[in-house]
N, C-alpha and C. Protein backbone atom coordinates (compact mmCIF):
# COMPACT_ATOMS: atom_id res chain seq x y z
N UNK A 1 -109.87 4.74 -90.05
CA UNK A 1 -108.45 4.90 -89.78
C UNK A 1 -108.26 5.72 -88.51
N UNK A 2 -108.99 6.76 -88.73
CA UNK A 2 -108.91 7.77 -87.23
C UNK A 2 -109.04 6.90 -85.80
N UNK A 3 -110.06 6.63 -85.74
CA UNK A 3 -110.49 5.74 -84.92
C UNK A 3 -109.74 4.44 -84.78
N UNK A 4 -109.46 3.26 -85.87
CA UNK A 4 -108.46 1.92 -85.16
C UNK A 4 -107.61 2.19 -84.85
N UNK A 5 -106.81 2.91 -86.28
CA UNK A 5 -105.38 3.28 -85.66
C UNK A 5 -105.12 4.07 -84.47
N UNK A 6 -105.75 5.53 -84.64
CA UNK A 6 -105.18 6.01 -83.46
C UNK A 6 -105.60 5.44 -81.92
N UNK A 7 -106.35 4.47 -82.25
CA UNK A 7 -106.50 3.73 -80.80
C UNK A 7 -105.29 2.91 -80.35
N UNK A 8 -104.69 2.70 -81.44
CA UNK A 8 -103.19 1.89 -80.72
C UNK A 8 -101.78 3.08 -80.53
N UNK A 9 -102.12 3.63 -81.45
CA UNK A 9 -101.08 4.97 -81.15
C UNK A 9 -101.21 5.64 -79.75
N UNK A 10 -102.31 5.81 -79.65
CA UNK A 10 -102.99 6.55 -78.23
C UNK A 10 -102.75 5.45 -77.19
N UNK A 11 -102.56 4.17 -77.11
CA UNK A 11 -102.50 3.25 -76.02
C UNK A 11 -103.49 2.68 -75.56
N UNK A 12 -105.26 3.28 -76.63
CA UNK A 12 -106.12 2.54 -76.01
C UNK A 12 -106.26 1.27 -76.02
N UNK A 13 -105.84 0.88 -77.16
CA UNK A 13 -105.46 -0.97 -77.69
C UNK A 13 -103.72 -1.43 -77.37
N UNK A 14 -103.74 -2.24 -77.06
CA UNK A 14 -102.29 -2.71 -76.80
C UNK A 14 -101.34 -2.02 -76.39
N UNK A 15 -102.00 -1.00 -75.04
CA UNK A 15 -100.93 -0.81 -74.07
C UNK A 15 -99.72 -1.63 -73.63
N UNK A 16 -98.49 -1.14 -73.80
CA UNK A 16 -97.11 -1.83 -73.38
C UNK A 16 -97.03 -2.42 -74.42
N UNK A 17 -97.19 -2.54 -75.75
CA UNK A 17 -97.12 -3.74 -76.29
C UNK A 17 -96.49 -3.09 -77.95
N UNK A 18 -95.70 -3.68 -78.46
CA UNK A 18 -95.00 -3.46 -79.75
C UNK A 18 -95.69 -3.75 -80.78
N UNK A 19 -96.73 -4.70 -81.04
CA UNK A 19 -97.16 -5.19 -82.03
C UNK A 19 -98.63 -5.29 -82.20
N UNK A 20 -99.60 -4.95 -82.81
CA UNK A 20 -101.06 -5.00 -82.82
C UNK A 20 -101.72 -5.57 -84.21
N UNK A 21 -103.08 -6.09 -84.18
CA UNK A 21 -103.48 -6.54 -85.41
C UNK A 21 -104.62 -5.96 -85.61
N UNK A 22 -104.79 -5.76 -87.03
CA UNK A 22 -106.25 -5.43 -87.07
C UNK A 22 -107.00 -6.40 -88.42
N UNK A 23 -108.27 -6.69 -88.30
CA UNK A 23 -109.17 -7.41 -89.41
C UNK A 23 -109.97 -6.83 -89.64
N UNK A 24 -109.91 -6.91 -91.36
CA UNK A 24 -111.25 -6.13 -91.66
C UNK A 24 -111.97 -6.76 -92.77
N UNK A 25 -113.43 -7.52 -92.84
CA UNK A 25 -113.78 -7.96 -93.53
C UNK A 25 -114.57 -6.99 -94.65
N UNK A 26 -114.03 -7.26 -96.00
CA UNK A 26 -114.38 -6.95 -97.08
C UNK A 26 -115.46 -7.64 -97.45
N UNK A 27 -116.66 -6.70 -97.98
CA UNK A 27 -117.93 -7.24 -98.05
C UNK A 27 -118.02 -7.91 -99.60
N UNK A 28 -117.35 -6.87 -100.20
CA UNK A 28 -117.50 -7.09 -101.77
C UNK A 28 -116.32 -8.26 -102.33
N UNK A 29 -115.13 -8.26 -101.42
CA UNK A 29 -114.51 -9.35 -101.21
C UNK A 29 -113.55 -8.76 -102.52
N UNK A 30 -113.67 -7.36 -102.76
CA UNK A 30 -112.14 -6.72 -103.87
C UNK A 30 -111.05 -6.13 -102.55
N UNK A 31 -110.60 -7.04 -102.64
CA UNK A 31 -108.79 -6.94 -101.63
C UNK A 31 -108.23 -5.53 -102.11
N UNK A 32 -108.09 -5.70 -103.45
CA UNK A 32 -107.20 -4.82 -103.95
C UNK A 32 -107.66 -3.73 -103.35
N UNK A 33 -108.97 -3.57 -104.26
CA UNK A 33 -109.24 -1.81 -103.50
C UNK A 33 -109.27 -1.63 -102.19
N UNK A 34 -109.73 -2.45 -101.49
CA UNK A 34 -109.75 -2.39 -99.84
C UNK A 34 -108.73 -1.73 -99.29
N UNK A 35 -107.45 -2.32 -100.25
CA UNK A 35 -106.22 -2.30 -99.24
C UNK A 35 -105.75 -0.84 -100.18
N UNK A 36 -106.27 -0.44 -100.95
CA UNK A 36 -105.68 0.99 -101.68
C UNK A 36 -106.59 2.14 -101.09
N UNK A 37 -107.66 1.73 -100.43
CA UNK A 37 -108.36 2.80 -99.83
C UNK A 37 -107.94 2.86 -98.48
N UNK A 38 -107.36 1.42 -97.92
CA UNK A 38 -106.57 1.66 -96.85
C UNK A 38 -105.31 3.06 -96.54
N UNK A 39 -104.67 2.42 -97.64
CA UNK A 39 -103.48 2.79 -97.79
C UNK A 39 -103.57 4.70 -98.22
N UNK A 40 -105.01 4.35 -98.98
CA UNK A 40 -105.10 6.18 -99.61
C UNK A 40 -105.51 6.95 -97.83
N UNK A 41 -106.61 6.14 -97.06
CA UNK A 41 -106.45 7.04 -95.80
C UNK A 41 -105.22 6.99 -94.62
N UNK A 42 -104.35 6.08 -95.03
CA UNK A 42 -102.89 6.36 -94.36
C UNK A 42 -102.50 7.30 -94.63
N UNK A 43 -102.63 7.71 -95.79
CA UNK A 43 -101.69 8.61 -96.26
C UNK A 43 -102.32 10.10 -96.15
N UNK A 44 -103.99 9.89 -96.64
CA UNK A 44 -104.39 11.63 -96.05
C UNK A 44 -103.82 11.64 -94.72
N UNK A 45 -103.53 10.87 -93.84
CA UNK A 45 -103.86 10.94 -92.16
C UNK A 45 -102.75 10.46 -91.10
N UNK A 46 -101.91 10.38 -92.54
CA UNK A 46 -100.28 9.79 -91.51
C UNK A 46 -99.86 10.80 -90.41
N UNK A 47 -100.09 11.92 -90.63
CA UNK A 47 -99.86 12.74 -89.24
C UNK A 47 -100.61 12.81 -88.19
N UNK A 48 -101.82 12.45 -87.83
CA UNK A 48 -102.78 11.90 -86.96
C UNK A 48 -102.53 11.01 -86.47
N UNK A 49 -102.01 9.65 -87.34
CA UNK A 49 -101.80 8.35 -87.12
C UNK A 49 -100.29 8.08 -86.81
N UNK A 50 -99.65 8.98 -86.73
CA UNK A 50 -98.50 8.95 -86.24
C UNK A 50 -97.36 7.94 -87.41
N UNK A 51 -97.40 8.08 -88.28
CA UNK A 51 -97.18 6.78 -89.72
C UNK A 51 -95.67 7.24 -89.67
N UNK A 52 -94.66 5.91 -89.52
CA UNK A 52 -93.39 5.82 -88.96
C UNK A 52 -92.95 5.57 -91.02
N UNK A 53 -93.73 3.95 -91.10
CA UNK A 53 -93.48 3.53 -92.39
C UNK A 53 -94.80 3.02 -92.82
N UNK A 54 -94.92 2.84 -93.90
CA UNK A 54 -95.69 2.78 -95.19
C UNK A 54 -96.11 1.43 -95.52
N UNK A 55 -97.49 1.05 -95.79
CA UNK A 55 -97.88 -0.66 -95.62
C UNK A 55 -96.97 -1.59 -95.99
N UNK A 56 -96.60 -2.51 -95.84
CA UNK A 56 -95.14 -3.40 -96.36
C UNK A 56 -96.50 -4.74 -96.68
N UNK A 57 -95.93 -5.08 -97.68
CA UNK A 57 -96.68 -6.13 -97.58
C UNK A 57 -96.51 -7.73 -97.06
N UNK A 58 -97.28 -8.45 -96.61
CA UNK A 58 -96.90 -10.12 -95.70
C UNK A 58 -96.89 -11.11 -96.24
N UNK A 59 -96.54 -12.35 -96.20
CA UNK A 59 -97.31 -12.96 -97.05
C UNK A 59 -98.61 -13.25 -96.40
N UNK A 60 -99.72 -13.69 -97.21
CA UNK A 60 -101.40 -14.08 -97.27
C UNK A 60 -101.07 -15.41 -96.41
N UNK A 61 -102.44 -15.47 -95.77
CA UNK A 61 -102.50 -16.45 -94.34
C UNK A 61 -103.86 -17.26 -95.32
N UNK A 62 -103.68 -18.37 -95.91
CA UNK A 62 -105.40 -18.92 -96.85
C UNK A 62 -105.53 -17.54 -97.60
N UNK A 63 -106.64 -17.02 -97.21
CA UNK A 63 -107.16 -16.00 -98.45
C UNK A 63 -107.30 -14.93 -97.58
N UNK A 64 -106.58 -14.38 -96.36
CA UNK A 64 -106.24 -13.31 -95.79
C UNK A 64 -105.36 -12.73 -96.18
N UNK A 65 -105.41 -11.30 -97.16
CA UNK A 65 -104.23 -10.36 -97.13
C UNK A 65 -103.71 -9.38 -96.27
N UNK A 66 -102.47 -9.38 -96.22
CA UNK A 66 -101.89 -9.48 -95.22
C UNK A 66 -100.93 -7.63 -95.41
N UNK A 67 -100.78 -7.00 -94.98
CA UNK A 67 -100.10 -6.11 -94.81
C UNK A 67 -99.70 -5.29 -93.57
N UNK A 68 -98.46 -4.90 -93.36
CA UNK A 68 -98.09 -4.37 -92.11
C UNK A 68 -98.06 -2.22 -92.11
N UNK A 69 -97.74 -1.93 -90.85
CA UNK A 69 -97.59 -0.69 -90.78
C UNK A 69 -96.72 -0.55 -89.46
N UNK A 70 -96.40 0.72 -89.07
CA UNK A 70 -95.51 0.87 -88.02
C UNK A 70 -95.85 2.57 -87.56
N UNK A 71 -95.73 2.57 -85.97
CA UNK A 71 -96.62 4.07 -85.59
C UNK A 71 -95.92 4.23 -84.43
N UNK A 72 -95.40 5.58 -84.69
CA UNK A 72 -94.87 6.40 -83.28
C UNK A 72 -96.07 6.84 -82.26
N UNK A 73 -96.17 5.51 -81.38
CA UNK A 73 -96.91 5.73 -80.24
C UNK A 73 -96.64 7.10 -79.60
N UNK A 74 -97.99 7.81 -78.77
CA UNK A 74 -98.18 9.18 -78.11
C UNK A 74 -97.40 8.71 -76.99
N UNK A 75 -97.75 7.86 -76.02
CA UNK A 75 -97.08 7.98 -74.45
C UNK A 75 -96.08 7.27 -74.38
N UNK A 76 -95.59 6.65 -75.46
CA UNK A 76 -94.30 5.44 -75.23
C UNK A 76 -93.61 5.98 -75.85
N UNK A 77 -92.06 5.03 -75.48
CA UNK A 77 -90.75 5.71 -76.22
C UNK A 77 -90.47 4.59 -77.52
N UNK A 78 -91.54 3.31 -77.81
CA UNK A 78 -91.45 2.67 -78.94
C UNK A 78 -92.55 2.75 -79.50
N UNK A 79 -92.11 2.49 -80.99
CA UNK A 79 -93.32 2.28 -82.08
C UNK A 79 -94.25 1.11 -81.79
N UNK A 80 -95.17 1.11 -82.28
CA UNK A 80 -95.60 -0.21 -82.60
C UNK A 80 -95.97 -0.80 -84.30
N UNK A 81 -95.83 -2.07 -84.66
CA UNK A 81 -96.45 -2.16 -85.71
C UNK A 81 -97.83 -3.00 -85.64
N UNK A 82 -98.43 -2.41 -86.58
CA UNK A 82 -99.82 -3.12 -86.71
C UNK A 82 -100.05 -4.04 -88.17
N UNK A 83 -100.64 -5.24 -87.57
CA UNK A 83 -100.68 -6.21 -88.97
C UNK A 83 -101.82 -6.13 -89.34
N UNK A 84 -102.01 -6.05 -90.72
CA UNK A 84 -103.62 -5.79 -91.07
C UNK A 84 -103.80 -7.01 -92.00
N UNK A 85 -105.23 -7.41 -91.68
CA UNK A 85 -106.11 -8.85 -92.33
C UNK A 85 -106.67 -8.09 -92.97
N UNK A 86 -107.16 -8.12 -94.93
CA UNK A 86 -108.26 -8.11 -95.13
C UNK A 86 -108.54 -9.79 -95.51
N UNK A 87 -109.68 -9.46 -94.96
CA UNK A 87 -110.61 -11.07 -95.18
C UNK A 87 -112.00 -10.60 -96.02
N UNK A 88 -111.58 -11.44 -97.16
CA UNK A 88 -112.73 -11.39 -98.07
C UNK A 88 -114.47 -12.43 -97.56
N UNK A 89 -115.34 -11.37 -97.43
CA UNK A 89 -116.52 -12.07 -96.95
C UNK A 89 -117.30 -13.08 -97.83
N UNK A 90 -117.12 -13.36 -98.66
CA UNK A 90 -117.62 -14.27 -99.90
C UNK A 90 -116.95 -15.44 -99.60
N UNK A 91 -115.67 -15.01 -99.09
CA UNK A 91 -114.64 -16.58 -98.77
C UNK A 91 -115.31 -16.92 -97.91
N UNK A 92 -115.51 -16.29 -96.59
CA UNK A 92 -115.53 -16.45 -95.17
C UNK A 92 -117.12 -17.22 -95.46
N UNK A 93 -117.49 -16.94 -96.00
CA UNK A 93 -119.20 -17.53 -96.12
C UNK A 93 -119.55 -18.50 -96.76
N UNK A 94 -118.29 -18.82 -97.48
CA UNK A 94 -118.48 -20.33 -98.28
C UNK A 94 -118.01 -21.09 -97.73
N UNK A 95 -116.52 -20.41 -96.50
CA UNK A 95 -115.90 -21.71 -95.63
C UNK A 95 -117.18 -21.92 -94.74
N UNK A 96 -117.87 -21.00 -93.43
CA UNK A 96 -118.90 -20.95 -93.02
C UNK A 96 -120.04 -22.23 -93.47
N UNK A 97 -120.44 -22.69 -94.75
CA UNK A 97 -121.08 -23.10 -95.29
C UNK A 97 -120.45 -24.91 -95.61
N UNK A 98 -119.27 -24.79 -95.83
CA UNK A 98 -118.43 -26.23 -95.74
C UNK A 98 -118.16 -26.55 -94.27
N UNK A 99 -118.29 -25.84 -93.73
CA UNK A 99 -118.05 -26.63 -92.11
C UNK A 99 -119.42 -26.40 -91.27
N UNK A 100 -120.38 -26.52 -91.84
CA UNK A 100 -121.56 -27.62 -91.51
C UNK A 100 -121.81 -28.60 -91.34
């Protein structure tokens, strides 16, 4: 969290830009917890991360879950929001395996 997020807060990722994404493949391919351990280091670290609002959830893209966030950028006078993928790796390796 320290590290992705505050790379877009800070402007190292998507300078000028309102909107950012991030993917993260889940090895064990449990969404749920993924996205609650997400959400548990938002929350130790929302003041680091500059945390405007609180994951909202998207709808799912196939078997990508989907949740948003929103962050008072350091050098700009707008937020940005960031969309977060988890992608389950068990999926990703069986599609991998059908498109052979």
């Amino acid at each position: 969290m320290k590290e992705g997020v505050k790379r877009f807060v800070t402007e190292q990722y998507a300078e000028h830009l309102s909107i950012g994404s991030m993917l993260g493949y889940v090895m064990d391919s449990d969404l749920s917890f993924a996205q609650s351990k997400v959400q548990a280091s938002l929350d130790e670290n929302k003041e680091e991360v500059n945390l405007v609002s609180w994951p909202t959830p998207v709808d799912s893209i196939a078997f990508i879950q989907r949740f948003q966030t929103r962050h008072r950028k350091e050098t700009a006078t707008h937020n940005i929001e960031i969309h977060h993928g988890l992608l389950p790796y068990s999926d990703l390796w069986e599609l991998a395996q059908l498109c052979r």
